[in-house]
Protein backbone atom coordinates (compact mmCIF):
# COMPACT_ATOMS: atom_id res chain seq x y z
CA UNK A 1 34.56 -5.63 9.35
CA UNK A 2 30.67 -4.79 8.96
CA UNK A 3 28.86 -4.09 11.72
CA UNK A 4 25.15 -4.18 12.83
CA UNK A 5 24.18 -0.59 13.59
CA UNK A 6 21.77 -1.58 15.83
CA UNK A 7 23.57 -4.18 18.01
CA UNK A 8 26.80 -3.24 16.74
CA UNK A 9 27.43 -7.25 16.65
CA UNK A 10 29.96 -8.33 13.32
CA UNK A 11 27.93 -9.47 10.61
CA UNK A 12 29.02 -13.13 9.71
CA UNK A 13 27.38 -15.57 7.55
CA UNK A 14 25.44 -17.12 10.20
CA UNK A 15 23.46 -13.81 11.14
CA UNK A 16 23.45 -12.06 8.10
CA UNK A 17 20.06 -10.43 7.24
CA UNK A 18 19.00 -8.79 4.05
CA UNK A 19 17.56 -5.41 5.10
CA UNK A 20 15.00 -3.43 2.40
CA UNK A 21 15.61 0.68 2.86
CA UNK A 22 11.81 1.06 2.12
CA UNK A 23 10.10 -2.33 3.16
CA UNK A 24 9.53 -4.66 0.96
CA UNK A 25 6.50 -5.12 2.18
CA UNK A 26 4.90 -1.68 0.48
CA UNK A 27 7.10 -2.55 -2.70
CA UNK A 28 10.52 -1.34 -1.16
CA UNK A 29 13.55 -3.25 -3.38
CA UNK A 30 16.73 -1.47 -2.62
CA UNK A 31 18.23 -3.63 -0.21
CA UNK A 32 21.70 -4.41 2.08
CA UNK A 33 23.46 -7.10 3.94
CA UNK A 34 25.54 -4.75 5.61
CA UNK A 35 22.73 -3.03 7.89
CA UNK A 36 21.37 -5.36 10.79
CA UNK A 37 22.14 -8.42 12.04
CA UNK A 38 19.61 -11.07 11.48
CA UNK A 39 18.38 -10.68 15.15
CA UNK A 40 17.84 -6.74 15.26
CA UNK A 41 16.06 -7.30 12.00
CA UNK A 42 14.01 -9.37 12.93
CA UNK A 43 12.80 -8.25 16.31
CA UNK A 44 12.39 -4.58 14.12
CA UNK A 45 10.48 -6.38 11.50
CA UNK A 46 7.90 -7.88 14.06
CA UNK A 47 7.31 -4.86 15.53
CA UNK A 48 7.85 -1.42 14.41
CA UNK A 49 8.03 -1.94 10.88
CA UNK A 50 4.47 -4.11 10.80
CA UNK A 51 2.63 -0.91 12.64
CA UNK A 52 4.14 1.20 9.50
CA UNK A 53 3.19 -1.32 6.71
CA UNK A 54 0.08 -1.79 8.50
CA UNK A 55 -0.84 1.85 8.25
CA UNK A 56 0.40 2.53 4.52
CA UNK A 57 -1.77 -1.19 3.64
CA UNK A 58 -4.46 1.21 2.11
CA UNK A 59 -1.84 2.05 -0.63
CA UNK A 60 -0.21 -1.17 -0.73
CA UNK A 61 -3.63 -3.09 -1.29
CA UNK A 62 -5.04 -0.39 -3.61
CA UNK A 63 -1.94 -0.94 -5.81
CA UNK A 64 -2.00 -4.92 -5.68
CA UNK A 65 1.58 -4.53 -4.31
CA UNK A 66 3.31 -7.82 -3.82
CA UNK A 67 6.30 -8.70 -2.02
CA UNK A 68 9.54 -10.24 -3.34
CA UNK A 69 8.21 -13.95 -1.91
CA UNK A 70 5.00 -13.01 -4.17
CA UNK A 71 2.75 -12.61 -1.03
CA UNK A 72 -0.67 -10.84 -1.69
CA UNK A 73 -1.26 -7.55 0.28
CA UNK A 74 -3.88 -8.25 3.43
CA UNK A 75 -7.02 -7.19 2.94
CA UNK A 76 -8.96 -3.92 4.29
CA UNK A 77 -11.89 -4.32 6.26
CA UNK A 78 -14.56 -1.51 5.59
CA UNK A 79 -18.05 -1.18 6.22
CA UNK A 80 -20.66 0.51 3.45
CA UNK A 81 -22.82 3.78 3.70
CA UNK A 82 -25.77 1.37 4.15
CA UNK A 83 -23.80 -0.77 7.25
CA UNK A 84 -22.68 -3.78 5.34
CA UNK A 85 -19.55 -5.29 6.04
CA UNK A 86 -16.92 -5.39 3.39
CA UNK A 87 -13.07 -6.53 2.54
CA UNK A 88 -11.23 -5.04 0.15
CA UNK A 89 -8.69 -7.90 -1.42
CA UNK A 90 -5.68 -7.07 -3.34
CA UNK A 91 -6.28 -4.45 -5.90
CA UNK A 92 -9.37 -2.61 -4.24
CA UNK A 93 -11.68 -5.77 -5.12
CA UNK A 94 -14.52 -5.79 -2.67
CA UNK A 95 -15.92 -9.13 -1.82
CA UNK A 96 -18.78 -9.46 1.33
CA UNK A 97 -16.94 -10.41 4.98
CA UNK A 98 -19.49 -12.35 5.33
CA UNK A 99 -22.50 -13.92 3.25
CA UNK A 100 -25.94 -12.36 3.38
CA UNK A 101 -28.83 -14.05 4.86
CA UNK A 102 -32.37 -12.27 5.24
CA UNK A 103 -35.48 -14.70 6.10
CA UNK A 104 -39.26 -13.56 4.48
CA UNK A 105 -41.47 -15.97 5.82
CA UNK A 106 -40.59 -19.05 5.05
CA UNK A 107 -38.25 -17.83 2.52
CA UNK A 108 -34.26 -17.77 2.57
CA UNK A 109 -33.10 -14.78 1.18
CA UNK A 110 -28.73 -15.87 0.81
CA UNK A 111 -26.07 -13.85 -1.04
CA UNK A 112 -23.46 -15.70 -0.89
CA UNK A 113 -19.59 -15.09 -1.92
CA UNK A 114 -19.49 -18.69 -3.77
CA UNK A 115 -21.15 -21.44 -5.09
CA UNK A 116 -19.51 -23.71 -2.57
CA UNK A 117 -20.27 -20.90 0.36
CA UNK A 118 -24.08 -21.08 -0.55
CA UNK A 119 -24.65 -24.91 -0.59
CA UNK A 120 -22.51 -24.77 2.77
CA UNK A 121 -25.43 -22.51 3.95
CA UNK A 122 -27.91 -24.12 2.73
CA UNK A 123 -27.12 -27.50 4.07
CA UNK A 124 -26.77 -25.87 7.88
CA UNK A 125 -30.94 -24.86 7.25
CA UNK A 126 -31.71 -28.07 5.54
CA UNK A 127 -30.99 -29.09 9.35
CA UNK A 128 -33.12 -26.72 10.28
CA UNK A 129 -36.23 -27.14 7.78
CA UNK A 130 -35.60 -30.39 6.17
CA UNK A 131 -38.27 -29.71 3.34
CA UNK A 132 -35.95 -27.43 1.56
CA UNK A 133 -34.21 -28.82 -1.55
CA UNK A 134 -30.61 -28.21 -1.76
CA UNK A 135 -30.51 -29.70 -5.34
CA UNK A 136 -33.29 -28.02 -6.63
CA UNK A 137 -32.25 -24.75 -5.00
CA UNK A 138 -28.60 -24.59 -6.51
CA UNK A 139 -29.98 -25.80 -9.72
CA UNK A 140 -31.65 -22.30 -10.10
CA UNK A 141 -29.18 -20.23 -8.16
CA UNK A 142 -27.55 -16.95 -9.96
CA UNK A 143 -24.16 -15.93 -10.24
CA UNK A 144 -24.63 -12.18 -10.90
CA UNK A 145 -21.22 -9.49 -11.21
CA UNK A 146 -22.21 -6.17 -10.06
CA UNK A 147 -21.08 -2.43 -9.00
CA UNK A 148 -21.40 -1.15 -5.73
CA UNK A 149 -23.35 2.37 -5.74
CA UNK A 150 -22.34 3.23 -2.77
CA UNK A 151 -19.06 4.58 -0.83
CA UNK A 152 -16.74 2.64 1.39
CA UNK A 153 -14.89 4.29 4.07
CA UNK A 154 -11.40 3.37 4.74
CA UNK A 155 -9.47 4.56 7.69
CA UNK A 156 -6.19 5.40 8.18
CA UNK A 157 -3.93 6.12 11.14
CA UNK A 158 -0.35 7.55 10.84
CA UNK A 159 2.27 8.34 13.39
CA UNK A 160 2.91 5.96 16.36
CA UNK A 161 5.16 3.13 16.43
CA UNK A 162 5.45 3.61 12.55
CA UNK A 163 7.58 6.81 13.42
CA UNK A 164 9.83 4.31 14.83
CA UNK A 165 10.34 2.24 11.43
CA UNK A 166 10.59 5.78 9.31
CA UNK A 167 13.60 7.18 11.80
CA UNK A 168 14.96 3.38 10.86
CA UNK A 169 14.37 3.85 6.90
CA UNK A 170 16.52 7.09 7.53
CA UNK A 171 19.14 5.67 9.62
CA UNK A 172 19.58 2.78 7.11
CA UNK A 173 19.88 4.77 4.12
CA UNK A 174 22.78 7.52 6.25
CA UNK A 175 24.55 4.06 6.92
CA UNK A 176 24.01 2.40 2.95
CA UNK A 177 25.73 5.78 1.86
CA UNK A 178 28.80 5.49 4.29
CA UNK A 179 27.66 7.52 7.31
CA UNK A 180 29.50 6.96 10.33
CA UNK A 181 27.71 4.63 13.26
CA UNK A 182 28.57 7.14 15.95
CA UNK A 183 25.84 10.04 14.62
CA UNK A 184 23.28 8.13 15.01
CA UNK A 185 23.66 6.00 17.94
CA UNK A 186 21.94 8.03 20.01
CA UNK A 187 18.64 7.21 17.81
CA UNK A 188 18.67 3.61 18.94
CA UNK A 189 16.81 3.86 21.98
CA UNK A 190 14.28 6.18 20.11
CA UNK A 191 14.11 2.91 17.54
CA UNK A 192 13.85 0.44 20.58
CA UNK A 193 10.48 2.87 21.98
CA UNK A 194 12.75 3.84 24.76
CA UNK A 195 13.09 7.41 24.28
CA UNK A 196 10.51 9.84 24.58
CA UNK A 197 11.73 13.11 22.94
CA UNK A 198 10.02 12.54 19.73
CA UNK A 199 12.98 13.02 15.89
CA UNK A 200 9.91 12.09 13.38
CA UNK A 201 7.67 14.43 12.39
CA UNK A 202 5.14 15.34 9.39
CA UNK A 203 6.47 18.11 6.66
CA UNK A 204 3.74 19.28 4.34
CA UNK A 205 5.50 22.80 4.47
CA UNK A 206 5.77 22.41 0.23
CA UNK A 207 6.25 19.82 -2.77
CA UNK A 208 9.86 19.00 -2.00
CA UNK A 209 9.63 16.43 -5.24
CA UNK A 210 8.83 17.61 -8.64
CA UNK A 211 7.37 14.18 -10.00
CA UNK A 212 6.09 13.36 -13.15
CA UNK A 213 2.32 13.17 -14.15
CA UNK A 214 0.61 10.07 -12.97
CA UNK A 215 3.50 8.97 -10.84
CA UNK A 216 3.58 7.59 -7.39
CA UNK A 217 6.94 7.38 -5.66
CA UNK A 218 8.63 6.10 -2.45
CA UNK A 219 11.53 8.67 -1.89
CA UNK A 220 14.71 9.38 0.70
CA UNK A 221 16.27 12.67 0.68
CA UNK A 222 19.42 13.06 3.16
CA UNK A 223 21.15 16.11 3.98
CA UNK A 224 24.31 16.53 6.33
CA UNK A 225 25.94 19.75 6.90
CA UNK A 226 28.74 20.38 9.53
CA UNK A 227 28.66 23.91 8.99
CA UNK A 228 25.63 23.61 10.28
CA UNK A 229 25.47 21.05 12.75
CA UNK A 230 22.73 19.39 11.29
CA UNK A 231 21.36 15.78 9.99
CA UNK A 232 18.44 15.12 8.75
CA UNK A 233 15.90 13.17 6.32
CA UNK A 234 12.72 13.93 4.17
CA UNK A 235 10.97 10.81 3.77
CA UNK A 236 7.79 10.14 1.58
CA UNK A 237 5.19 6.97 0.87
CA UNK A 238 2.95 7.04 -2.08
CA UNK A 239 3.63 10.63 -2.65
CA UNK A 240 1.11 11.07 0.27
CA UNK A 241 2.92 10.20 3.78
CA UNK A 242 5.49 12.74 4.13
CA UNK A 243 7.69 13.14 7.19
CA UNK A 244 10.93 14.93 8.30
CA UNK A 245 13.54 13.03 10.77
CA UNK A 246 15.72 15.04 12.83
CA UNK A 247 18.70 12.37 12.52
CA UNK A 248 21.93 14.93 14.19
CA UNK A 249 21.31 18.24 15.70
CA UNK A 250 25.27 18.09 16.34
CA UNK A 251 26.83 16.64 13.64
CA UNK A 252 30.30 16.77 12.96
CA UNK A 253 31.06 14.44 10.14
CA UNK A 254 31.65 14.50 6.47
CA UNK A 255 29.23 17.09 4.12
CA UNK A 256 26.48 14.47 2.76
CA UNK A 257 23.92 15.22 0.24
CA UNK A 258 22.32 11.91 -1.04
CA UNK A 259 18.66 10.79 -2.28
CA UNK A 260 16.77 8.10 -3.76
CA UNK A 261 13.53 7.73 -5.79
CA UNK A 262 11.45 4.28 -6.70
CA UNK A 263 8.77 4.36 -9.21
CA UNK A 264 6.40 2.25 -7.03
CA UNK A 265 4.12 1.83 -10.50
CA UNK A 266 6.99 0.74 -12.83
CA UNK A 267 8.81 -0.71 -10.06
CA UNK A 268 12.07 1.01 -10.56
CA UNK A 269 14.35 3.49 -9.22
CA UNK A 270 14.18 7.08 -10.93
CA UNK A 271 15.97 10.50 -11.03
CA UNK A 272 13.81 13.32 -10.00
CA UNK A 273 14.52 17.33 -8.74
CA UNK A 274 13.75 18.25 -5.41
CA UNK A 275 14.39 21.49 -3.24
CA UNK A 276 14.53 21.20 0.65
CA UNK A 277 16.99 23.90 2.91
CA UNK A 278 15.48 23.52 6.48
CA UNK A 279 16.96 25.01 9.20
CA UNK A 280 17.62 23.35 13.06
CA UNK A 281 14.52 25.59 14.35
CA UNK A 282 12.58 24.95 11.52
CA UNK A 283 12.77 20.88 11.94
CA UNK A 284 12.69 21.32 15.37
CA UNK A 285 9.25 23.24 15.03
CA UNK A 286 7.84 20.42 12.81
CA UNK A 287 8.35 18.08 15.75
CA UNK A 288 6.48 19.78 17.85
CA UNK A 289 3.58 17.54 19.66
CA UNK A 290 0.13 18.34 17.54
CA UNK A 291 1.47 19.84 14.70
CA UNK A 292 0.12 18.43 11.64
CA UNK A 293 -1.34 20.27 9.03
CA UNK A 294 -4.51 17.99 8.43
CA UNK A 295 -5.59 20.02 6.05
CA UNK A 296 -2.52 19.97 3.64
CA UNK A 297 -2.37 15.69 4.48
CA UNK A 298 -5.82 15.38 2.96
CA UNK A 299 -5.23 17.17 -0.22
CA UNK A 300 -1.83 15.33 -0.62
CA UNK A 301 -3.96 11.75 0.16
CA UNK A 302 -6.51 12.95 -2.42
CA UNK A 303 -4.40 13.36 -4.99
CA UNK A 304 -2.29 10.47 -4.99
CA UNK A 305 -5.50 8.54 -4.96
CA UNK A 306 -6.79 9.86 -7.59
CA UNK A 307 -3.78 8.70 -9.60
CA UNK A 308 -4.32 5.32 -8.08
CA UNK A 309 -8.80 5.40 -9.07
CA UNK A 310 -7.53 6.39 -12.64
CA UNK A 311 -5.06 3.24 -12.88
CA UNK A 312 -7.43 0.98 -11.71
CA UNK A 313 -9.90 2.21 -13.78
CA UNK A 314 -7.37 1.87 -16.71
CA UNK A 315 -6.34 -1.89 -15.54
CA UNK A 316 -10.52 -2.68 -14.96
CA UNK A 317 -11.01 -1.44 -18.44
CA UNK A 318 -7.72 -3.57 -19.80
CA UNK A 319 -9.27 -6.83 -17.55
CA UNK A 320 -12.68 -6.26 -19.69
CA UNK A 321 -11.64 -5.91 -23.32
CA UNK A 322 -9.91 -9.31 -22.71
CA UNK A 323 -12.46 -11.18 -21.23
CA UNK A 324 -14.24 -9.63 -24.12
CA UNK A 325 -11.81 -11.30 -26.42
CA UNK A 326 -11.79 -14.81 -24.76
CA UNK A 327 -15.72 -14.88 -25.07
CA UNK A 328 -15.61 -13.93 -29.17
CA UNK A 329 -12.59 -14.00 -30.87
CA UNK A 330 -10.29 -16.76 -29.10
CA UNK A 331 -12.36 -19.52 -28.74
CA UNK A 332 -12.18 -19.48 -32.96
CA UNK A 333 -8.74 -21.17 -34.67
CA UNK A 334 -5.50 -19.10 -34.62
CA UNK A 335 -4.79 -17.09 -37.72
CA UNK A 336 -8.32 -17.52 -38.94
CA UNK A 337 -9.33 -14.19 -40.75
CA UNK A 338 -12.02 -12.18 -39.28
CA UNK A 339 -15.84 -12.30 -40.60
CA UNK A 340 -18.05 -9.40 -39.85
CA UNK A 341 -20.18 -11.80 -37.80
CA UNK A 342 -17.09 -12.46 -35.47
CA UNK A 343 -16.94 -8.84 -35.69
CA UNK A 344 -20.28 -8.68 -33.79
CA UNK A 345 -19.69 -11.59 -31.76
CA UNK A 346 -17.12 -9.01 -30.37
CA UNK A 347 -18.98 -5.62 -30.16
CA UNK A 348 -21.64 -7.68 -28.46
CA UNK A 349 -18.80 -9.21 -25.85
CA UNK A 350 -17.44 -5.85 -25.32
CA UNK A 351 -21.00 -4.30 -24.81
CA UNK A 352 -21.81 -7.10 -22.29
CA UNK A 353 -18.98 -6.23 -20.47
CA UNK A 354 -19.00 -2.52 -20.50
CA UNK A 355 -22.26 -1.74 -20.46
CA UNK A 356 -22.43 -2.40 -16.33
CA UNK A 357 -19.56 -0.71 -15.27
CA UNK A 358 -20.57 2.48 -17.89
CA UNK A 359 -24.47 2.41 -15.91
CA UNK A 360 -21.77 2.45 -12.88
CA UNK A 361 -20.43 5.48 -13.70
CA UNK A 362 -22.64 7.90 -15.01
CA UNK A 363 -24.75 7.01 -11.87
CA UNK A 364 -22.15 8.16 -9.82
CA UNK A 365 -21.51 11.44 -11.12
């Protein structure tokens, strides 16, 4: 008989609930129907785990991570060095929140976000001033692709109610490996926000994963020792968001040493080393109210964006060379050989192309 941890109801076809270990909203695909209940899931979902998708969306949108349904992630709102409002949609792309409008006399000044957004516009001030010409207007209106040279700031919270969903990602994986319900039932009201002593808390301490170059992971490490008297969890997002659960600070069960890695790039799950031997005081110290090393959270967010700026570059560069391609080469028959005129036709495509985002560049560094 399989029971809902949570609930501890039996799991029957008509509340059966597939549960993701890592959610699938930041690109989580290992997966159970042997965890929660449809119910628990559900109220969990709506709640806890939204505050810790919601916090990791910076990630999730930068990598143009999609869930299983093929939903886009949301977008981030930002605002510019100069104070204009921005959205980032999937992928990083930043598009206005809103179109422009700056009046100069009797001159409209409108950047718009479309050609349909603009002639929207301009019909509202055709109320307005009835002289203008919409007609004439779009007739001579520009559609112009540009870099932005200047920052956008992003923020990002941690801790909270996500804590909540990260002691559940722990909980679910000690159950998916066979742990027994009775270790961890006293985490439920923690999971429910009704418990205040706080299991969840930030390890920066060291690398506990020795990843490979360029690669950003989602990863579970469990560790049960009776000897000991100890469960507990390292749990890391993006290779950036890194915490440590205290799961059992009496446990008694079985010896359990079990971990799991997902390639959130290649979208599969990986073998990788990792070294972590804490002690009860030692996780116990980590949970201690204020104790994050900011410092240490900063260079580990730097770096894993870094990876993510180079792979967008890489896919920017990629999204270029082919519209490149469609402008020169492919709009001639298939299998037709090559002149050295087509040849420019492409050098000057590519040049069109590149020759913005290189000005870009170099004017940033």
């Amino acid at each position: 008989m399989v029971r809902c941890w949570m609930c501890n109801a039996e799991i029957k076809e008509e509340n059966v609930s597939k549960e993701h270990i890592f959610l699938n909203a930041i690109g989580g695909k290992l997966r159970s129907n042997s965890l929660l209940c449809k119910t628990c899931n559900q109220n969990l979902g709506d709640s806890i785990d939204y505050e810790l998708a919601e916090q990791l969306n910076i990630f999730t949108n930068l990598l143009d991570i999609r869930r299983d349904d093929g939903s886009l992630p949301p977008p981030i709102h930002t605002t510019s060095e100069s104070g204009v409002d921005y959205k980032l949609l999937h992928g990083g792309k930043p598009e206005l929140d809103k179109p422009s409008i700056r009046m100069d006399g009797r001159n409209i000044h409108i950047i718009a976000r479309s050609t349909q957004e603009a002639n929207k516009l301009m019909r509202g001030y055709k109320r307005k001033y009835p002289e203008i010409d919409v007609a004439k207007i779009a007739a001579h209106m520009e559609h112009k692709k540009r870099y932005l040279n200047e920052y956008l700031g992003i923020e990002c919270e941690l801790g909270g109610k996500a804590r909540l969903s990260v002691c559940k990602t722990a909980i679910n994986f000690y159950i998916l490996k066979g742990g027994d319900r009775r270790c961890i039932s006293h985490l439920i009201p923690y999971v429910q926000g009704c418990h205040s002593d706080d299991v969840v808390g930030f390890f920066y301490n060291h690398e506990v994963i020795q990843k490979n170059p360029g690669q950003i992971i989602h990863a579970i490490i469990l560790i049960g020792n009776p000897d000991t008297h100890i469960l507990y969890a390292y749990v890391e997002f993006f290779n950036a968001v890194r915490y440590i659960i205290l799961l059992n600070d009496h446990y008694d069960a079985a010896e359990i040493s079990s971990s799991y890695f997902f390639d959130v790039l290649e979208g599969q799950e990986v073998k990788l080393n990792y070294w972590i031997n804490l002690t009860k005081e030692q996780i116990k110290n980590l949970l201690e109210i204020g104790n994050i090393p900011y410092q240490k959270v900063k260079e580990a967010f730097s770096c894993a964006l870094e990876i993510i700026t180079n792979r967008q570059q890489e896919k920017h560069l990629h999204e270029m060379c082919n519209i490149a391609l469609e402008k020169s080469l492919m709009k001639y028959p298939e299998g037709e050989i090559i002149t050295p005129e087509m040849g420019n036709e492409l050098c000057e495509a590519l040049m069109e192309e590149l020759m913005p985002w290189l000005f870009s560049v170099i004017k940033d560094e």
